[in-house]
Protein backbone atom coordinates (compact mmCIF):
# COMPACT_ATOMS: atom_id res chain seq x y z
CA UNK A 1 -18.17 14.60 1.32
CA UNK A 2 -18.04 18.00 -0.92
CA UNK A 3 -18.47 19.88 2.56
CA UNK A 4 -16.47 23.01 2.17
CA UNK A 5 -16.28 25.17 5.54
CA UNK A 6 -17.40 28.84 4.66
CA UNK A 7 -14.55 29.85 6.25
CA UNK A 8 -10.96 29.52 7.21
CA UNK A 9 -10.26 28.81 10.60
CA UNK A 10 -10.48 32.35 13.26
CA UNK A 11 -7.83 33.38 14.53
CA UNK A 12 -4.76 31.58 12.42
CA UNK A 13 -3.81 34.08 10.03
CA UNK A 14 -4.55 37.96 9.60
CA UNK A 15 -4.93 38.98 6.08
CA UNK A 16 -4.13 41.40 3.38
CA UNK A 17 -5.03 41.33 -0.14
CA UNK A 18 -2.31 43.54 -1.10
CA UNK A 19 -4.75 46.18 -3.74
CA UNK A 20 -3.99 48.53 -1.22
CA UNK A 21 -6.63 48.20 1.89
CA UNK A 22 -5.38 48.05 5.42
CA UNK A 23 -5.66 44.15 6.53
CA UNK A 24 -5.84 43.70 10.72
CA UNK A 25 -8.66 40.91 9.74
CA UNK A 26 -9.06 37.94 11.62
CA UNK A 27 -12.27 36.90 10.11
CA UNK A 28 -11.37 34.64 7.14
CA UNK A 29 -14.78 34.87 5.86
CA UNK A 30 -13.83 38.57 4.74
CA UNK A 31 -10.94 36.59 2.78
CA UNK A 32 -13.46 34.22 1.26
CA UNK A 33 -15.71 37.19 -0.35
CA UNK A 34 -12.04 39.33 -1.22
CA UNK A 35 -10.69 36.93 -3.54
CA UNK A 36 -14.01 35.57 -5.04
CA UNK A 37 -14.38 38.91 -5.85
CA UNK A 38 -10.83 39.19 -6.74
CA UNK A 39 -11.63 36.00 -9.34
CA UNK A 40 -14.50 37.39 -10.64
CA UNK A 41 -13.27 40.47 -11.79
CA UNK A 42 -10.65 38.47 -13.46
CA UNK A 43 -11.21 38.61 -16.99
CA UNK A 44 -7.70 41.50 -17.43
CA UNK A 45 -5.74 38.81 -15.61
CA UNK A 46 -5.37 41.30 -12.00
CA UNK A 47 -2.38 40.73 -10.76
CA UNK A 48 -2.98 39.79 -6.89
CA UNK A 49 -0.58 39.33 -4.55
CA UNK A 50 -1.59 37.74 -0.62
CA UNK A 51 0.37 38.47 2.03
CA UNK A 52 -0.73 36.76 5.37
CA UNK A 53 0.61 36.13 9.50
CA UNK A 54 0.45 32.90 10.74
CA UNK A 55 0.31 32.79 14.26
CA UNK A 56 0.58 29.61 16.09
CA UNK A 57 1.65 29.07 19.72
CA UNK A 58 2.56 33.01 20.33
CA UNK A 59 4.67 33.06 17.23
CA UNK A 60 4.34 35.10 14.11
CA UNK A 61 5.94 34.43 10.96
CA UNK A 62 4.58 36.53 8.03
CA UNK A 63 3.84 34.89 4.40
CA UNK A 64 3.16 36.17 0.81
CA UNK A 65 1.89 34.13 -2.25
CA UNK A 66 1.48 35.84 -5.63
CA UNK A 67 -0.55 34.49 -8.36
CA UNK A 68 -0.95 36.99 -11.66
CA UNK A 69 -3.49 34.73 -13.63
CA UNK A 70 -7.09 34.23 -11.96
CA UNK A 71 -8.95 33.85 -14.72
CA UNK A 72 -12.98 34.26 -15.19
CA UNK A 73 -14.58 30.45 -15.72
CA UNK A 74 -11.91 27.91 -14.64
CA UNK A 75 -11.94 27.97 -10.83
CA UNK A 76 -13.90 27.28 -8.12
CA UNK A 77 -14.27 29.51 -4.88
CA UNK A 78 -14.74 28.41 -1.67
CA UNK A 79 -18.13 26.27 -2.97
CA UNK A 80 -19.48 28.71 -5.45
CA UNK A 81 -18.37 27.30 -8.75
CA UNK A 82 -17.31 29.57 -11.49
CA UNK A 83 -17.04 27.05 -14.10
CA UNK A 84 -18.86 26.48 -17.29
CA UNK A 85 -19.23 23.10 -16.40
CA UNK A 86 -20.03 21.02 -13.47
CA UNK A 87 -18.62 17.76 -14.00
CA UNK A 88 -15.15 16.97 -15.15
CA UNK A 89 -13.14 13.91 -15.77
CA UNK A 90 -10.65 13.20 -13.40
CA UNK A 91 -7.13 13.76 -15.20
CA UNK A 92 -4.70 15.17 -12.36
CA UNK A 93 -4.19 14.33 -8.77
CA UNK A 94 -1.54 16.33 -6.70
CA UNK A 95 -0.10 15.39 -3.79
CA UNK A 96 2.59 16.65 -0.69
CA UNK A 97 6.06 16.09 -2.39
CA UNK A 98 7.09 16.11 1.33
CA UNK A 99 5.50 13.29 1.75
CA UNK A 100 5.58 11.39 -1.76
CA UNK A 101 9.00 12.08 -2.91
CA UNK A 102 10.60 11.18 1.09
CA UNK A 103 10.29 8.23 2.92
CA UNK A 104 8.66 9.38 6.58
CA UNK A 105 6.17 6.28 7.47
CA UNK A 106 3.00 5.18 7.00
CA UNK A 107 2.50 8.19 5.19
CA UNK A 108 4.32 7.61 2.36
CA UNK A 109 3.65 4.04 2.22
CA UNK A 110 0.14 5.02 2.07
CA UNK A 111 0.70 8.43 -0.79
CA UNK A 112 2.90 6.23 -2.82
CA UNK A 113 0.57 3.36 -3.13
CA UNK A 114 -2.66 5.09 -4.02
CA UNK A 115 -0.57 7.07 -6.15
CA UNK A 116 0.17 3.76 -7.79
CA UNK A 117 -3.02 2.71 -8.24
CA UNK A 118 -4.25 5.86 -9.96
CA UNK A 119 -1.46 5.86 -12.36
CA UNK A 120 -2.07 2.32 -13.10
CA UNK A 121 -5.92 3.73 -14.01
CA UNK A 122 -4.58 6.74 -16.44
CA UNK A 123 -4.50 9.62 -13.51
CA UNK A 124 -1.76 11.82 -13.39
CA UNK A 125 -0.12 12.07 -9.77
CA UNK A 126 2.15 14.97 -9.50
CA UNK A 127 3.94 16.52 -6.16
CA UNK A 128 3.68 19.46 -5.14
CA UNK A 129 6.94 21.56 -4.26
CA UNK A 130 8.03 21.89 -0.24
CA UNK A 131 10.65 23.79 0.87
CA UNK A 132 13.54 23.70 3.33
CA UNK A 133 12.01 24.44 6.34
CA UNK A 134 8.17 23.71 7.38
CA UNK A 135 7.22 27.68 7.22
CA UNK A 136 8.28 27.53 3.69
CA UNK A 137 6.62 24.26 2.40
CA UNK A 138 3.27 25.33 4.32
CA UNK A 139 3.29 28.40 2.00
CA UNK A 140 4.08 25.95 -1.15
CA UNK A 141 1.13 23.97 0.06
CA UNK A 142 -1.10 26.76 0.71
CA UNK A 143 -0.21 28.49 -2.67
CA UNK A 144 -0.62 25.21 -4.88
CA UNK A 145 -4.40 25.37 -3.90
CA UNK A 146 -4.76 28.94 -5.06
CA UNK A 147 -3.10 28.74 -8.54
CA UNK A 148 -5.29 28.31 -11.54
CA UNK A 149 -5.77 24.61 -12.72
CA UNK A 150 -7.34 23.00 -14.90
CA UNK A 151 -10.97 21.20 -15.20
CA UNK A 152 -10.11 17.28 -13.48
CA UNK A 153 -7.41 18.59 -10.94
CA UNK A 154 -7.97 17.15 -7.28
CA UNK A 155 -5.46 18.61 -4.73
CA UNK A 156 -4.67 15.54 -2.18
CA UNK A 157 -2.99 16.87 1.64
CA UNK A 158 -2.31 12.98 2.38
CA UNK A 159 -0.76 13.66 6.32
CA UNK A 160 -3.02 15.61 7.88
CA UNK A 161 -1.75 19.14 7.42
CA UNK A 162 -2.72 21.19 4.53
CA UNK A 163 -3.13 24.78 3.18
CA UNK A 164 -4.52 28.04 5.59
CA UNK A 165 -6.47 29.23 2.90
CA UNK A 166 -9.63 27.40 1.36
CA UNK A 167 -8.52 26.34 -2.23
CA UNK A 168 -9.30 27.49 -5.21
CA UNK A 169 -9.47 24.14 -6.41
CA UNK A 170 -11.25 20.47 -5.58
CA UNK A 171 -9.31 19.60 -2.31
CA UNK A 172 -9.20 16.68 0.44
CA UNK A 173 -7.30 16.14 3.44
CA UNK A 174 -6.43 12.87 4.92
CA UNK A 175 -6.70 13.49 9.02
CA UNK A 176 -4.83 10.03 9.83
CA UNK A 177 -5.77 10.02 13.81
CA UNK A 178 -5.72 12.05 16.92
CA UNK A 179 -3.00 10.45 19.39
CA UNK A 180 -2.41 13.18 21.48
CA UNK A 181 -6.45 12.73 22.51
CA UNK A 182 -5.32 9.20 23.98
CA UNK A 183 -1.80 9.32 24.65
CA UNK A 184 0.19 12.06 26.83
CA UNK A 185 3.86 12.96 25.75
CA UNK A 186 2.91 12.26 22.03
CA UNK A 187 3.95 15.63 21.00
CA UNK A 188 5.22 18.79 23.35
CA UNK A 189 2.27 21.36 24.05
CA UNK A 190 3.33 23.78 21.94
CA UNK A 191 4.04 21.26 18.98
CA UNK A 192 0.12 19.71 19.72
CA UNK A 193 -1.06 23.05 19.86
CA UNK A 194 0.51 23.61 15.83
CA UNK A 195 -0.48 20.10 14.78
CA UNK A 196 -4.15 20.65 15.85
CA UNK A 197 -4.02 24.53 14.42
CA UNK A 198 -2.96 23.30 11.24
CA UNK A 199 -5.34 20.27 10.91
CA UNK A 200 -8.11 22.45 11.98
CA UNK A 201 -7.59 24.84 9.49
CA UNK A 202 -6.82 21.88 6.75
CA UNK A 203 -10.35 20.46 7.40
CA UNK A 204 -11.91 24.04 7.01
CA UNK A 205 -10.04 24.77 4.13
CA UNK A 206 -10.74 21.69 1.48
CA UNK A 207 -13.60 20.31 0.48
CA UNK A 208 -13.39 16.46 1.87
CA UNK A 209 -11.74 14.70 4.89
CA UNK A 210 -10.49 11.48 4.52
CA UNK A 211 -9.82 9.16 7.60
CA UNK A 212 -8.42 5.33 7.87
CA UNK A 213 -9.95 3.88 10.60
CA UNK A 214 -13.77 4.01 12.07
CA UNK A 215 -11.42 4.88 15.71
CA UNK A 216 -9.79 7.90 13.78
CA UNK A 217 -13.22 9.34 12.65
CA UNK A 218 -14.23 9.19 15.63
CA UNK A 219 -11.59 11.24 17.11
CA UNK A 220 -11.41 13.61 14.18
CA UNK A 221 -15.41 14.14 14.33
CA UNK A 222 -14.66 14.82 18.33
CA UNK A 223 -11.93 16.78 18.28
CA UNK A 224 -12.36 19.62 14.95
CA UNK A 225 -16.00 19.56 15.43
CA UNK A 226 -16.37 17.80 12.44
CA UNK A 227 -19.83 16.30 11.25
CA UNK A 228 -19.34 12.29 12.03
CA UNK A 229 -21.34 11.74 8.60
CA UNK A 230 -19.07 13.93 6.30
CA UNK A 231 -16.14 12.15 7.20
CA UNK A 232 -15.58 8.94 4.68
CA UNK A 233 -13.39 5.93 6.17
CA UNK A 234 -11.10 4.45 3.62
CA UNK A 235 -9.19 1.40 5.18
CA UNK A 236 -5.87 1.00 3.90
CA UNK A 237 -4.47 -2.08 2.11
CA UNK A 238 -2.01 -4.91 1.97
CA UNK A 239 0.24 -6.03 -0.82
CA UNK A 240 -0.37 -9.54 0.22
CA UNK A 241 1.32 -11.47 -2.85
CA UNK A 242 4.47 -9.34 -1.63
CA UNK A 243 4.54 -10.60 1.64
CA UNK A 244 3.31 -13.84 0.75
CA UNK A 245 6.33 -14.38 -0.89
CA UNK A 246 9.52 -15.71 0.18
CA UNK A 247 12.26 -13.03 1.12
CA UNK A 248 15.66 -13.36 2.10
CA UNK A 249 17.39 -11.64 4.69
CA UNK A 250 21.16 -9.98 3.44
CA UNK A 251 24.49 -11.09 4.94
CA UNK A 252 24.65 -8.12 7.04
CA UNK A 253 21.18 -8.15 8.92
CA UNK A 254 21.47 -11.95 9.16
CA UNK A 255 24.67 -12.37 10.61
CA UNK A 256 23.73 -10.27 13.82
CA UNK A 257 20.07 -12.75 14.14
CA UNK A 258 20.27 -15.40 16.85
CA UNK A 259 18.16 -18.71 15.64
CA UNK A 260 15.10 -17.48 17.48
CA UNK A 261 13.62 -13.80 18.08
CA UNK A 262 10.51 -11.86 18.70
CA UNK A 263 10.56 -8.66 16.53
CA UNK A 264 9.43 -5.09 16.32
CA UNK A 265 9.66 -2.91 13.04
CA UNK A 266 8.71 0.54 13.12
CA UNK A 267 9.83 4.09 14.46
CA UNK A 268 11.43 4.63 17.47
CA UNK A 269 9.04 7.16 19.27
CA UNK A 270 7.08 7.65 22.74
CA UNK A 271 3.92 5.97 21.19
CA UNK A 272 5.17 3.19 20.09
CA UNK A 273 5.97 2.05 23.84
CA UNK A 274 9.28 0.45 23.40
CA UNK A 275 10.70 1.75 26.85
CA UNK A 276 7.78 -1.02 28.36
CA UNK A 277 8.26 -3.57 26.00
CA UNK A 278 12.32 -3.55 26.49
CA UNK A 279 11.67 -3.44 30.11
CA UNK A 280 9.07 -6.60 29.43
CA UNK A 281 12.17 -8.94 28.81
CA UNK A 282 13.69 -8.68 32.47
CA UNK A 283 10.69 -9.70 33.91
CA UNK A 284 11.31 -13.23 35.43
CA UNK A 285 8.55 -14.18 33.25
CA UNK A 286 10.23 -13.54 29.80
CA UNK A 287 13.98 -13.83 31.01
CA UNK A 288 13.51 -17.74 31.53
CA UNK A 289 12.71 -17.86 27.61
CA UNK A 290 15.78 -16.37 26.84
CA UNK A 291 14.26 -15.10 23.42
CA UNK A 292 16.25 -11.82 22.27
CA UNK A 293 13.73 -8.42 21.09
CA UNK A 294 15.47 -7.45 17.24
CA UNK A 295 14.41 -4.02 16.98
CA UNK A 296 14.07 -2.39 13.31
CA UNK A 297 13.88 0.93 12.49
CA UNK A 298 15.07 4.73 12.90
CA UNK A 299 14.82 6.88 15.40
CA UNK A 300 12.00 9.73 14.98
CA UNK A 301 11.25 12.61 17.28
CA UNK A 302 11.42 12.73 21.24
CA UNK A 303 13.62 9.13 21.05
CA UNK A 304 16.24 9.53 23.32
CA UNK A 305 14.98 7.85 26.13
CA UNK A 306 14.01 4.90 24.62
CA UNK A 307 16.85 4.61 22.51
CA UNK A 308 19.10 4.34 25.24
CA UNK A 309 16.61 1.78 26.99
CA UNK A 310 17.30 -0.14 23.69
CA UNK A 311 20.91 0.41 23.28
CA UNK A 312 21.44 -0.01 27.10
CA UNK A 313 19.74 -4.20 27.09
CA UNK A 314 21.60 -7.07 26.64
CA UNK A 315 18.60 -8.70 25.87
CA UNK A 316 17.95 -6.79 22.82
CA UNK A 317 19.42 -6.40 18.98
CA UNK A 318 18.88 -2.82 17.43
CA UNK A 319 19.47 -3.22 13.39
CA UNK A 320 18.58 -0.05 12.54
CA UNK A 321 16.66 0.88 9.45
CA UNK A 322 16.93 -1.92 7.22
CA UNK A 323 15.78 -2.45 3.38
CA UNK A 324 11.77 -4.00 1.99
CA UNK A 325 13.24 -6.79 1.66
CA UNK A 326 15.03 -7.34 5.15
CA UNK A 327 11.42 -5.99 7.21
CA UNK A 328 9.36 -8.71 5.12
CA UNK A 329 12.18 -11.28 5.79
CA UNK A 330 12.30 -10.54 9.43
CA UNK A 331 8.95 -10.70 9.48
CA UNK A 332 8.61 -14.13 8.07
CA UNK A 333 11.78 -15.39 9.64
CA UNK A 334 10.37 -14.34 13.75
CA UNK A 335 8.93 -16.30 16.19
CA UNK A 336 6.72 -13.53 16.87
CA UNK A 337 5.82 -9.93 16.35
CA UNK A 338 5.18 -7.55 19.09
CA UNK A 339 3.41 -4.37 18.43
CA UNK A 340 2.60 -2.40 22.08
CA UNK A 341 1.72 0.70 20.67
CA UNK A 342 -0.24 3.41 22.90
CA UNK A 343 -2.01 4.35 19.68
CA UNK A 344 -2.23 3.84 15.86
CA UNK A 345 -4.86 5.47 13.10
CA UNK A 346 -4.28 2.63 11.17
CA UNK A 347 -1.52 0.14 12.40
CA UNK A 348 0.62 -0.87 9.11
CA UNK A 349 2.94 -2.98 10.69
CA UNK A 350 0.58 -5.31 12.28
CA UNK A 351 -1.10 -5.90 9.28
CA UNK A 352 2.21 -6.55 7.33
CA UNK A 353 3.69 -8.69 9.97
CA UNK A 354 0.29 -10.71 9.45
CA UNK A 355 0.93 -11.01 5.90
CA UNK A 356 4.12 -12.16 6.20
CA UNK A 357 2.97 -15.11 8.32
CA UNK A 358 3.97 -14.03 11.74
CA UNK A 359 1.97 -14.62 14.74
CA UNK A 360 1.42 -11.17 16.34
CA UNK A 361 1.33 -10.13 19.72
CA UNK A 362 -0.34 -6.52 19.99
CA UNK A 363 -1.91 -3.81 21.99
CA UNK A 364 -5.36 -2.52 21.60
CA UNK A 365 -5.49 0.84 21.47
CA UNK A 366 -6.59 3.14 18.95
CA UNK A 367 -7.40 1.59 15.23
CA UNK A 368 -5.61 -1.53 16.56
CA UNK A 369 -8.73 -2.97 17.93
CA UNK A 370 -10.10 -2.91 14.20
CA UNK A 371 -6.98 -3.90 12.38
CA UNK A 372 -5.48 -6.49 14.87
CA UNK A 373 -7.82 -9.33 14.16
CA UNK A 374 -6.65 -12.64 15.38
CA UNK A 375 -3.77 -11.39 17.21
CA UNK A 376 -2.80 -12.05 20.61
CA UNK A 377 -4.31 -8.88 22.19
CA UNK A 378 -2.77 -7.06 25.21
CA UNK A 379 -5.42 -4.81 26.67
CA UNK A 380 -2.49 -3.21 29.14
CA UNK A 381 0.48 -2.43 27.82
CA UNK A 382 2.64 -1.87 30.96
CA UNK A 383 6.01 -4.17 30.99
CA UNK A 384 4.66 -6.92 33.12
CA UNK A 385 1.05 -7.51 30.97
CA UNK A 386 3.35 -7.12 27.84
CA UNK A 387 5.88 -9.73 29.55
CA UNK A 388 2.57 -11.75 30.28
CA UNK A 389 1.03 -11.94 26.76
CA UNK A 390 4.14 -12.40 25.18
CA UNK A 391 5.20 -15.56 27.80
CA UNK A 392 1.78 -17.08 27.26
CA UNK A 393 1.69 -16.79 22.98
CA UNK A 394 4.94 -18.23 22.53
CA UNK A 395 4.08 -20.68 25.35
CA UNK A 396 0.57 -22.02 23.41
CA UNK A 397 1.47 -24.08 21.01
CA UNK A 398 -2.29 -24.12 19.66
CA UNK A 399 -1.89 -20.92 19.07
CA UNK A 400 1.24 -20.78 17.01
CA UNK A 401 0.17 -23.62 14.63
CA UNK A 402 -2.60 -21.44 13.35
CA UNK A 403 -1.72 -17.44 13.90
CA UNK A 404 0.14 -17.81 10.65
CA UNK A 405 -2.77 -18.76 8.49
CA UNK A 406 -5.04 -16.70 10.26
CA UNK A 407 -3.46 -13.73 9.79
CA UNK A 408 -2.91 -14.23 6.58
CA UNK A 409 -6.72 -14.81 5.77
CA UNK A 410 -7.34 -11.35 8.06
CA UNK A 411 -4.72 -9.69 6.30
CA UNK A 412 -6.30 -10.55 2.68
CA UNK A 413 -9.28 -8.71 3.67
CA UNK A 414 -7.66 -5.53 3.18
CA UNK A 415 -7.09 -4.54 -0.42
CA UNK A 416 -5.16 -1.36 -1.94
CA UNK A 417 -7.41 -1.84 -4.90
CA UNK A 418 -10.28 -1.41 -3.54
CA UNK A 419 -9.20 1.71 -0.72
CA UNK A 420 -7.50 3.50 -4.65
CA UNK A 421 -11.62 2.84 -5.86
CA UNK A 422 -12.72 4.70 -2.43
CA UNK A 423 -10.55 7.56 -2.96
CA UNK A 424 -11.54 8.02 -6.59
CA UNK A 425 -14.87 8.29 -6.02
CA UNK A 426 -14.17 11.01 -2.74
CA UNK A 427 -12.14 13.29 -5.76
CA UNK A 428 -14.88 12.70 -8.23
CA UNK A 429 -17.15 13.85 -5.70
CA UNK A 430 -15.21 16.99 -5.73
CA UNK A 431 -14.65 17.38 -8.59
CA UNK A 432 -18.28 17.17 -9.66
CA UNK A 433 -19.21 19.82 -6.75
C-alpha cells in the first residue's frame, strides 16, 4: 500500500497544459513535474486548464478539465506531499456515482455496503458525478482526483476503472479480477483492449490497489505488472442475519414456481456459462429428474445467445430480475443452487445462496475455489459434467441433510464488518502518506 506509480501509463493520453506550450507528449512523467510545478506556484490561485487525447483501440477522443484553485499547502502530488501536515483524520470518502447511485452487480452491492459501514463509523461517503456516456464520466472521474480537497479526503474507484491522470489526492482502486486472462469471449478485443488500458492506467494513477480474492491478486500482480506484495486482499462479506431470515416469495414470482427447482441468480452473460448449464438438463442424466432450472436475473452484455438457449427450453423458467426479497426467497425455497461460472473475482451469489441455506452446486474456477467451501464442486463445466454433478448432489441424500448448515457456518466466516475495518486502514494508509 501507499505505492504511487511515478507515472501515468505511456502511451494513453498526449498532453497539454494549456499556459501556452506545444503538447505532442506521450511521456506522462513530463505531466507529473508540469502540474507539481503548476501547484507549487499556486499561491495567486493560476488558473490551469488540461486538455488531453485519449487514445484507446485506434480511437481518439480529445478531453479538457479546468480547475482555477490549486492552492499552495493542501494537496498532494503524485507522492511528494505539499501539506503542512502528514497525518489526517479520515472525514470524506468518495466514490463512482456510476456505480453507487445504479444498481450494475456485485459492484454496487459491494460500494453500497462498505459505504454503509463507514457511515455507520462517522465517514462521509459522497459520489462522484458521471455523465451520459462513458467518455464523459471518465473525464468526471479523472477531474474529481485533480480538484482541491480537503485534509481526510480518500478518493475510492470501486470497479476497476479509474482516472488517466495520477490524483491530486489520496486514491485507491479496487481491480476486482482479470477474466479475460482465463476465459475467451469475455469481452470483444477491442473492448479487452479498453478495459485493460484503463485499469492499467487506474493502478498507475492512485496510490493503493485493492483486490477481493487471493485468485484476483494473482492475476492483477500478473497481468499490470503489479508488485504481488503491494496489492492488499480484502474478502468481501455476507449479511448473514439477512439471509438467515425467513423471506417470502410475492404472488407474482411464486405463481410461475413448480414445487421443486434448482436455481440460478445472477446476470445473463458469456461467463456465467448458462448456454452449458441449460443444455445440462437434456442430458438423459438430468431429464429423468424432471427438476425445472428457474433462472433470475437481467440480461447484461453479449447475451443473446444464451438468452435464446434460455427462452428456447421447456425445461427452464426465466423470471427475470426480481426484488431482495424474491432472490433470498428463491434461494431458501430451491432444492439447489447451481453456479457454473467460467470465472468470478469474488463469487457473491454462491456465498448468498449459502447463507440462505441452499445446498450449492458450483464450478471452480477463478475466486470460486476460495469462496465455494463445502459446495458440490464441478471441476469441468461442460453440459454433461454439469448434468453429472448436479444428478449426483440431488441424488445423495447425505449430502443434502447437511449442505444447508454447512454453508451457513462457511458463509458466517465472511464478515462486511470486518472487510469496512480492512478498507479503513488501506485509506488511512493514504491518507497518512
Amino acid at each position: 500500500m501507499g505505492r504511487r506509480a511515478d507515472h501515468a501509463t505511456r502511451g494513453v493520453s498526449d498532453w497539454d497544459t494549456g499556459a501556452g506550450e506545444g503538447s505532442g507528449h506521450n511521456d506522462g512523467s513530463w505531466l507529473s513535474q508540469r502540474w507539481c510545478d503548476a501547484q507549487r506556484g499556486g499561491e495567486r490561485h493560476t488558473p490551469i486548464r488540461l486538455r488531453f487525447r485519449v487514445s484507446v483501440a485506434g480511437e481518439s477522443t480529445d478531453l479538457q478539465l479546468h480547475e482555477s484553485s490549486f492552492t499552495r499547502g493542501t494537496t498532494t502530488c503524485f507522492g511528494q506531499s505539499l501539506s503542512n501536515s502528514r497525518e489526517a483524520e479520515l472525514m470524506q470518502v468518495l466514490m463512482p456515482g456510476r456505480i453507487l447511485e445504479r444498481h450494475v452487480g456485485g459492484n454496487t452491492t459491494y460500494a453500497r455496503t462498505i459505504a454503509a459501514g463507514l457511515r455507520s463509523r462517522g465517514v462521509v461517503v459522497d459520489p462522484i458525478g458521471y455523465g451520459n456516456n462513458p467518455i464523459s464520466t471518465l473525464a468526471r472521474e479523472t477531474f474529481a482526483g485533480l480538484k482541491r480537497r480537503g485534509l481526510g479526503t480518500v478518493l475510492h474507484y470501486v470497479a476497476d476503472t479509474g482516472p488517466l491522470i495520477p490524483t491530486r489526492v489520496p486514491s485507491v482502486v479496487t481491480v476486482h479480477g482479470v477474466a479475460s486472462n482465463w476465459v475467451s469471449g469475455v469481452r470483444s478485443p477491442r473492448a479487452d483492449r479498453i478495459w485493460r488500458t484503463r485499469v492499467k492506467a487506474a493502478i498507475s494513477c492512485t496510490n493503493a490497489v485493492v483486490t477481493v480474492s487471493e485468485s484476483s491478486a494473482d492475476d492483477v500482480a500478473d497481468v499490470f505488472g503489479v508488485d504481488r506484495h503491494a496489492i492488499t486482499v480484502i474478502r468481501h462479506g455476507i449479511d448473514s442475519a439477512k439471509f438467515h431470515a425467513r423471506h417470502s416469495i410475492s404472488a407474482e414470482v411464486g405463481s410461475k414456481l413448480p414445487n421443486e427447482f434448482i436455481l440460478y441468480v445472477g446476470n445473463i452473460e458469456p461467463r456465467k456459462n448458462l448456454i452449458e448449464l441449460v443444455r445440462a438438463l437434456k442430458t438423459p442424466k438430468l431429464s429423468g429428474l424432471r427438476i425445472p432450472l428457474v433462472i433470475a436475473g437481467k440480461p447484461a452484455w453479449d447475451s443473446d445467445d444464451a438468452m435464446t438457449e434460455i427462452v428456447s427450453s421447456e425445461k427452464v423458467i426465466y423470471l427475470g430480475f426480481v426484488s431482495e426479497e424474491d432472490k433470498i426467497g428463491l434461494m431458501q425455497r430451491c432444492a439447489a443452487f447451481v453456479f457454473p461460472s467460467k470465472y468470478e473475482g469474488f463469487g457473491f451469489p454462491v456465498l448468498e445462496a449459502m447463507a440462505a441455506g441452499a445446498p450449492v452446486i458450483s464450478s471452480s474456477k477463478g475466486a470460486l475455489r476460495e469462496v465455494a467451501g463445502p459446495s458440490r464442486i464441478t471441476e469441468e463445466i461442460g453440459s454433461d459434467a454439469i448434468a453429472d454433478c448436479i444428478h449426483d448432489a440431488l441424488t445423495d441424500s447425505d449430502w443434502l441433510d447437511h449442505a444447508g448448515k454447512l454453508g451457513r457456518a462457511w458463509a458466517s466466516q465472511f464478515s462486511w464488518d470486518d472487510s469496512v475495518e480492512s478498507h479503513l486502514r488501506v485509506y488511512r494508509s493514504v491518507v497518512d502518506l
